[in-house]
Protein backbone atom coordinates (compact mmCIF):
# COMPACT_ATOMS: atom_id res chain seq x y z
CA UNK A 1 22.96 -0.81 5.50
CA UNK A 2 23.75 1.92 3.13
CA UNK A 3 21.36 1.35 0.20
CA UNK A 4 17.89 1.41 0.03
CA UNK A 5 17.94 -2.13 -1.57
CA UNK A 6 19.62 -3.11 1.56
CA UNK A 7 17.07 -1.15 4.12
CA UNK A 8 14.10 -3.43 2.23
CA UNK A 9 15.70 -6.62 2.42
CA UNK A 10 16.43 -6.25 6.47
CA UNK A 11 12.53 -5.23 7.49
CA UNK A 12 11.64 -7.88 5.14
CA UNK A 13 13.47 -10.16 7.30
CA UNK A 14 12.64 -8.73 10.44
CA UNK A 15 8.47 -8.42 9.45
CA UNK A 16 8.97 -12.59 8.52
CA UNK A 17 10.36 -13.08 12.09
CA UNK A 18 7.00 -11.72 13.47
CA UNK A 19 4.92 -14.58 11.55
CA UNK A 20 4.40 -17.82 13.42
CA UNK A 21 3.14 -21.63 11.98
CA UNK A 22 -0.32 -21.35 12.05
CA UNK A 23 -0.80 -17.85 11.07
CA UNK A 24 -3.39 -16.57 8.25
CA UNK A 25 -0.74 -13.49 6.91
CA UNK A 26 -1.76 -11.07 4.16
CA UNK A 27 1.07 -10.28 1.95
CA UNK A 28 1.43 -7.19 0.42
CA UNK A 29 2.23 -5.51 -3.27
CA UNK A 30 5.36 -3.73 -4.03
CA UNK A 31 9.15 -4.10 -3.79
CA UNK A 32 9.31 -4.30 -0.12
CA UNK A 33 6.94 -6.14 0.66
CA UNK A 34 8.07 -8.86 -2.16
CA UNK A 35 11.14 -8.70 0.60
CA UNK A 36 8.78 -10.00 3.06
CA UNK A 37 7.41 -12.69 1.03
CA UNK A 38 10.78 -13.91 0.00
CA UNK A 39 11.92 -13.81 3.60
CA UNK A 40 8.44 -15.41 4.82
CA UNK A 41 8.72 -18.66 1.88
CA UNK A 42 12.44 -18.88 3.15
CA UNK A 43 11.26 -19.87 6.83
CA UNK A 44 8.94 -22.31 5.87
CA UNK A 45 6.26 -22.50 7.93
CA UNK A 46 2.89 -24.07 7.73
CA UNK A 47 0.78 -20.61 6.91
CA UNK A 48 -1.97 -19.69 5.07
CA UNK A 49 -1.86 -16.52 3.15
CA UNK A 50 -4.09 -13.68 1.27
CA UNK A 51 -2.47 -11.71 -1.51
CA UNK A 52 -2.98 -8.15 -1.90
CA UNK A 53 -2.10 -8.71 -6.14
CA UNK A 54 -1.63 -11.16 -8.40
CA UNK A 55 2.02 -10.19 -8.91
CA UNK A 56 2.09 -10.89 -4.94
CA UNK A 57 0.10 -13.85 -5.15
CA UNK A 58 2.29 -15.37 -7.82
CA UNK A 59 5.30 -14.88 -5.95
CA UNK A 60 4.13 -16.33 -3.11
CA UNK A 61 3.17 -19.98 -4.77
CA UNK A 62 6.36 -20.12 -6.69
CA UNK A 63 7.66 -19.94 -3.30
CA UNK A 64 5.50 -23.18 -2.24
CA UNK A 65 3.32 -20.87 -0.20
CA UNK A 66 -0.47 -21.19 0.17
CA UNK A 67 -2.39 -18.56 -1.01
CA UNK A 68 -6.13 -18.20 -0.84
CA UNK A 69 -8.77 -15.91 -1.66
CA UNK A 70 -9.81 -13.22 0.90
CA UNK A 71 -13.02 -14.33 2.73
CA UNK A 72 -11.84 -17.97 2.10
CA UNK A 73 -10.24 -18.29 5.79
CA UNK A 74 -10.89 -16.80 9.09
CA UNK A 75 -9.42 -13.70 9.98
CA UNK A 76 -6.02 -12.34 8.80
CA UNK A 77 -3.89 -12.12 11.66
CA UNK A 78 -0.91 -10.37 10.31
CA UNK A 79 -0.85 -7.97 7.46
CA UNK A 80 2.84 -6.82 6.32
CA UNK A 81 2.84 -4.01 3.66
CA UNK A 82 4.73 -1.62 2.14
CA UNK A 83 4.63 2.44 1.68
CA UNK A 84 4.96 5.03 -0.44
CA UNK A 85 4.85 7.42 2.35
CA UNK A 86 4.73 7.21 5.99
CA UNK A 87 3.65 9.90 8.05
CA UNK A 88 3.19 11.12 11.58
CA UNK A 89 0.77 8.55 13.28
CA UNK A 90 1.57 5.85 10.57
CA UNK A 91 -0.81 7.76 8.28
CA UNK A 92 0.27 6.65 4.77
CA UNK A 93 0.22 7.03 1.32
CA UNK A 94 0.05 4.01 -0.64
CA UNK A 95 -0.73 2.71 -4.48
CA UNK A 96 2.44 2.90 -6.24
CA UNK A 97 2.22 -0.76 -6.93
CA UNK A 98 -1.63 -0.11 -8.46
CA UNK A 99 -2.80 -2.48 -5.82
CA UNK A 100 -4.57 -0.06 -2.92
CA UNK A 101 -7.96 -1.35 -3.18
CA UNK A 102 -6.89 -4.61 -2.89
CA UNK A 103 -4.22 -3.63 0.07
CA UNK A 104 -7.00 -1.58 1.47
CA UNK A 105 -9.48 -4.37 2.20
CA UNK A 106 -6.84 -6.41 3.02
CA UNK A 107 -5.55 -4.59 6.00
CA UNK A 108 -9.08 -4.03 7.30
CA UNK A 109 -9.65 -7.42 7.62
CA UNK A 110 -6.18 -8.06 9.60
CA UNK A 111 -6.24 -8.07 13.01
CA UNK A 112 -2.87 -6.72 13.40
CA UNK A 113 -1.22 -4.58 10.21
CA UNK A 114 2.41 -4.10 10.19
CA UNK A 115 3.84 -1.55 7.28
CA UNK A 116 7.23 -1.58 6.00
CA UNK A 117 9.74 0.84 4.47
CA UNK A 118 13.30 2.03 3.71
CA UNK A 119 14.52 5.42 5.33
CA UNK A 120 13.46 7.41 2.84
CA UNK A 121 9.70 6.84 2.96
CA UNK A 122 9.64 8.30 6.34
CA UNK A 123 8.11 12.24 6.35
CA UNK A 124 6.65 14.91 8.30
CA UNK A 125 3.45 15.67 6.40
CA UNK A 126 1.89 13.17 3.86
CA UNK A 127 1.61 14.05 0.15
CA UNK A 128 5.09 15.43 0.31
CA UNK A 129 7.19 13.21 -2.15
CA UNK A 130 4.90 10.98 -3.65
CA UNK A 131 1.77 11.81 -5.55
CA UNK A 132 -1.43 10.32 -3.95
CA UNK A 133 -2.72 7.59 -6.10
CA UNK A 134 -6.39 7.77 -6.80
CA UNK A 135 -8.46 4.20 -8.34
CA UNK A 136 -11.71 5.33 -10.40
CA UNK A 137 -13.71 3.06 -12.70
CA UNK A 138 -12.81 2.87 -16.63
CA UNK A 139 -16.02 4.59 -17.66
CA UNK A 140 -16.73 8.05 -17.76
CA UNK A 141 -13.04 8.59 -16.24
CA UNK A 142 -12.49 11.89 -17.71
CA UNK A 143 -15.30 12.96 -15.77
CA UNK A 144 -14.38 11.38 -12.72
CA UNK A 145 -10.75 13.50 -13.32
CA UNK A 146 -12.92 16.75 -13.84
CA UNK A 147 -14.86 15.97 -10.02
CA UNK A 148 -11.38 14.64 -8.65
CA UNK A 149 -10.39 18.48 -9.70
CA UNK A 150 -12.87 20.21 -7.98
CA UNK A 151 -12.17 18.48 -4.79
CA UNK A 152 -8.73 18.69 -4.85
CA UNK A 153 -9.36 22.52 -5.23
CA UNK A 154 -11.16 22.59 -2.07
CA UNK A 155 -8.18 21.63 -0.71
CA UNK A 156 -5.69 23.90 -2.27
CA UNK A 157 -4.11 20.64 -4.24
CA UNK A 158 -4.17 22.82 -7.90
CA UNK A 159 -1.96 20.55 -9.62
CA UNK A 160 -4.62 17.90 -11.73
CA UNK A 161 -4.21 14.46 -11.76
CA UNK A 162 -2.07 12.66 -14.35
CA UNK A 163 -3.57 9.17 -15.63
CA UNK A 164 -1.12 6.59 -14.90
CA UNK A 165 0.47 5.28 -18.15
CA UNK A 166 2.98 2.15 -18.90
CA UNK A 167 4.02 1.82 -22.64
CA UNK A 168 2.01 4.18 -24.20
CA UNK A 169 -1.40 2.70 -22.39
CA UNK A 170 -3.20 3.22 -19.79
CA UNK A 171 -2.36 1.43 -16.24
CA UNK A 172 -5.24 -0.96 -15.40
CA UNK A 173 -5.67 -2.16 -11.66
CA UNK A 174 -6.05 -6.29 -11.05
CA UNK A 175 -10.09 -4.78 -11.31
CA UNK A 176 -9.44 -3.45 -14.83
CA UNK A 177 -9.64 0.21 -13.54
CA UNK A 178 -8.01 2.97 -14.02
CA UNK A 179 -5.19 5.77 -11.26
CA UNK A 180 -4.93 9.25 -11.59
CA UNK A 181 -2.03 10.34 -9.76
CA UNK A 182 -2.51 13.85 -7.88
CA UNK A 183 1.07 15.49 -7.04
CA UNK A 184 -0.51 17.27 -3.78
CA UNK A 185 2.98 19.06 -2.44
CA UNK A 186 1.56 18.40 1.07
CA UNK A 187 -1.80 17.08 2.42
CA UNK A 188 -2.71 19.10 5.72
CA UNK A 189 -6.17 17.23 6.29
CA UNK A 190 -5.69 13.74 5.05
CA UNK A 191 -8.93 12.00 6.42
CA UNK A 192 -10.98 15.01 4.95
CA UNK A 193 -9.60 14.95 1.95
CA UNK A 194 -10.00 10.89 1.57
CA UNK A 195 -13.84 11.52 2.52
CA UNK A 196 -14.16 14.30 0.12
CA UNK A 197 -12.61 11.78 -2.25
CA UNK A 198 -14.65 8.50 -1.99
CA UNK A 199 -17.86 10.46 -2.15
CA UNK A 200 -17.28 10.93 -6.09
CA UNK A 201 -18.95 8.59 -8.14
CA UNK A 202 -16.59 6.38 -9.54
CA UNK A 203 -13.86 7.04 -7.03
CA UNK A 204 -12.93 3.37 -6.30
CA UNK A 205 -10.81 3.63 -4.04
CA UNK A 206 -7.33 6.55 -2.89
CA UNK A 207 -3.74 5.39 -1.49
CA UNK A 208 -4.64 7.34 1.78
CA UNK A 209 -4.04 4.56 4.22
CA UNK A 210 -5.11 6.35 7.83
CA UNK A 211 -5.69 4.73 11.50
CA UNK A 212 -4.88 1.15 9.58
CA UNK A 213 -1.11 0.30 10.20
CA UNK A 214 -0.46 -0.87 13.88
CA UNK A 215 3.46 -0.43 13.53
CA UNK A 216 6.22 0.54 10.92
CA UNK A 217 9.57 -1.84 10.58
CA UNK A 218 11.82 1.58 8.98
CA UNK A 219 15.53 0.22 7.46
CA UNK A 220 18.00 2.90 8.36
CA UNK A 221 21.76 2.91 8.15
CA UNK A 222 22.08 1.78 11.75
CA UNK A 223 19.64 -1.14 11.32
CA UNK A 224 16.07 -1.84 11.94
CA UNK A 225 14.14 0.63 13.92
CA UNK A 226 10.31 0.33 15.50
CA UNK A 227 7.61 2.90 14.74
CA UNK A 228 4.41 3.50 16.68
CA UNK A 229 0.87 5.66 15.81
């Protein structure tokens, strides 16, 4: 498997060969993980599922899949994601696909959380090649960004935040809001630095993902390898 495209379709496949008829599976946002859920609605099994999008959740019913609202079922008992980043202890960076607040709750509501990635998403500190996604509310946002500043500061992240833009506008979240992307170079205290964040008012939500994912499915030239925290 020599190209990335390749790496995603084969832990796609092998995540889909963990799910079993009866499960309630949360599917997750992003180019990998729309692997999974094309692997998953080729099996066919009697499942129930939770979408972590609506691009997700779309994909998944055109597939003939049933998708239901989170807090509609019991328990999720396997989540199967994607990453930006992953880092040492499965720590990862996530948001890329403007869908972490969503993911987030999610994979605390899974019993069992699986992430998923090519190669190339595998590092040795977080923050490294992918800037770290941050979800704020619509109003009052430049404010928010000035606060976001001042805590990234504390933690020698001097780079601001960029807002996210598509076509000339501003990227909104399925919740209407708005991500500033901070380009961090490398984040040395990651569960400090998400508390620091989520105390700002109007922080919705960050892509720091920590103590969540349970195992990583990594696509490498030599095949599928397994991951533990």
């Amino acid at each position: 498997m020599s190209t990335a495209d390749e790496q995603k379709r084969a832990v796609g496949e092998a995540a889909a060969a963990l799910v079993e008829a009866g499960m309630v599976v949360g599917l997750g946002t992003g180019s990998t993980a729309a692997e999974f859920v094309k692997a998953l609605g080729a099996r066919r099994l009697k499942i129930t599922c939770v979408a972590t999008s609506v691009a997700t959740a779309e994909l998944a019913a055109s597939l003939g899949m049933t998708v239901v609202e989170l807090g509609e079922t019991r328990e999720i008992d396997l989540t199967v994601d994607g990453a930006d980043e992953i880092g040492p202890g499965l720590a990862l960076i996530k948001g890329a696909g403007a869908a972490m607040l969503r993911e987030k709750l999610v994979w605390e509501a899974s019993r069992r959380s699986v992430v998923i990635g090519d190669a190339a998403k595998v590092v040795t500190v977080l923050g490294k090649i992918y800037p770290l996604p941050i979800e704020v509310v619509a109003f009052g946002h430049k404010t928010i960004h000035a606060r976001i500043c001042d805590v990234l500061a504390e933690f020698d992240i001097g780079l601001p935040p960029r807002l996210r833009m598509k076509d000339g506008a501003p990227v909104r979240t399925d919740g209407g809001n708005l991500i500033y992307d901070a380009t961090c170079g490398r984040i040395e205290e990651p569960a400090a630095l998400g508390s620091a964040l989520k105390s700002i008012t109007g922080v919705v939500e960050h892509g720091l993902f920590l103590d969540l994912a349970d195992q990583a499915l990594i696509g490498g030239p030599a095949g599928v390898t397994t991951l533990e925290p």
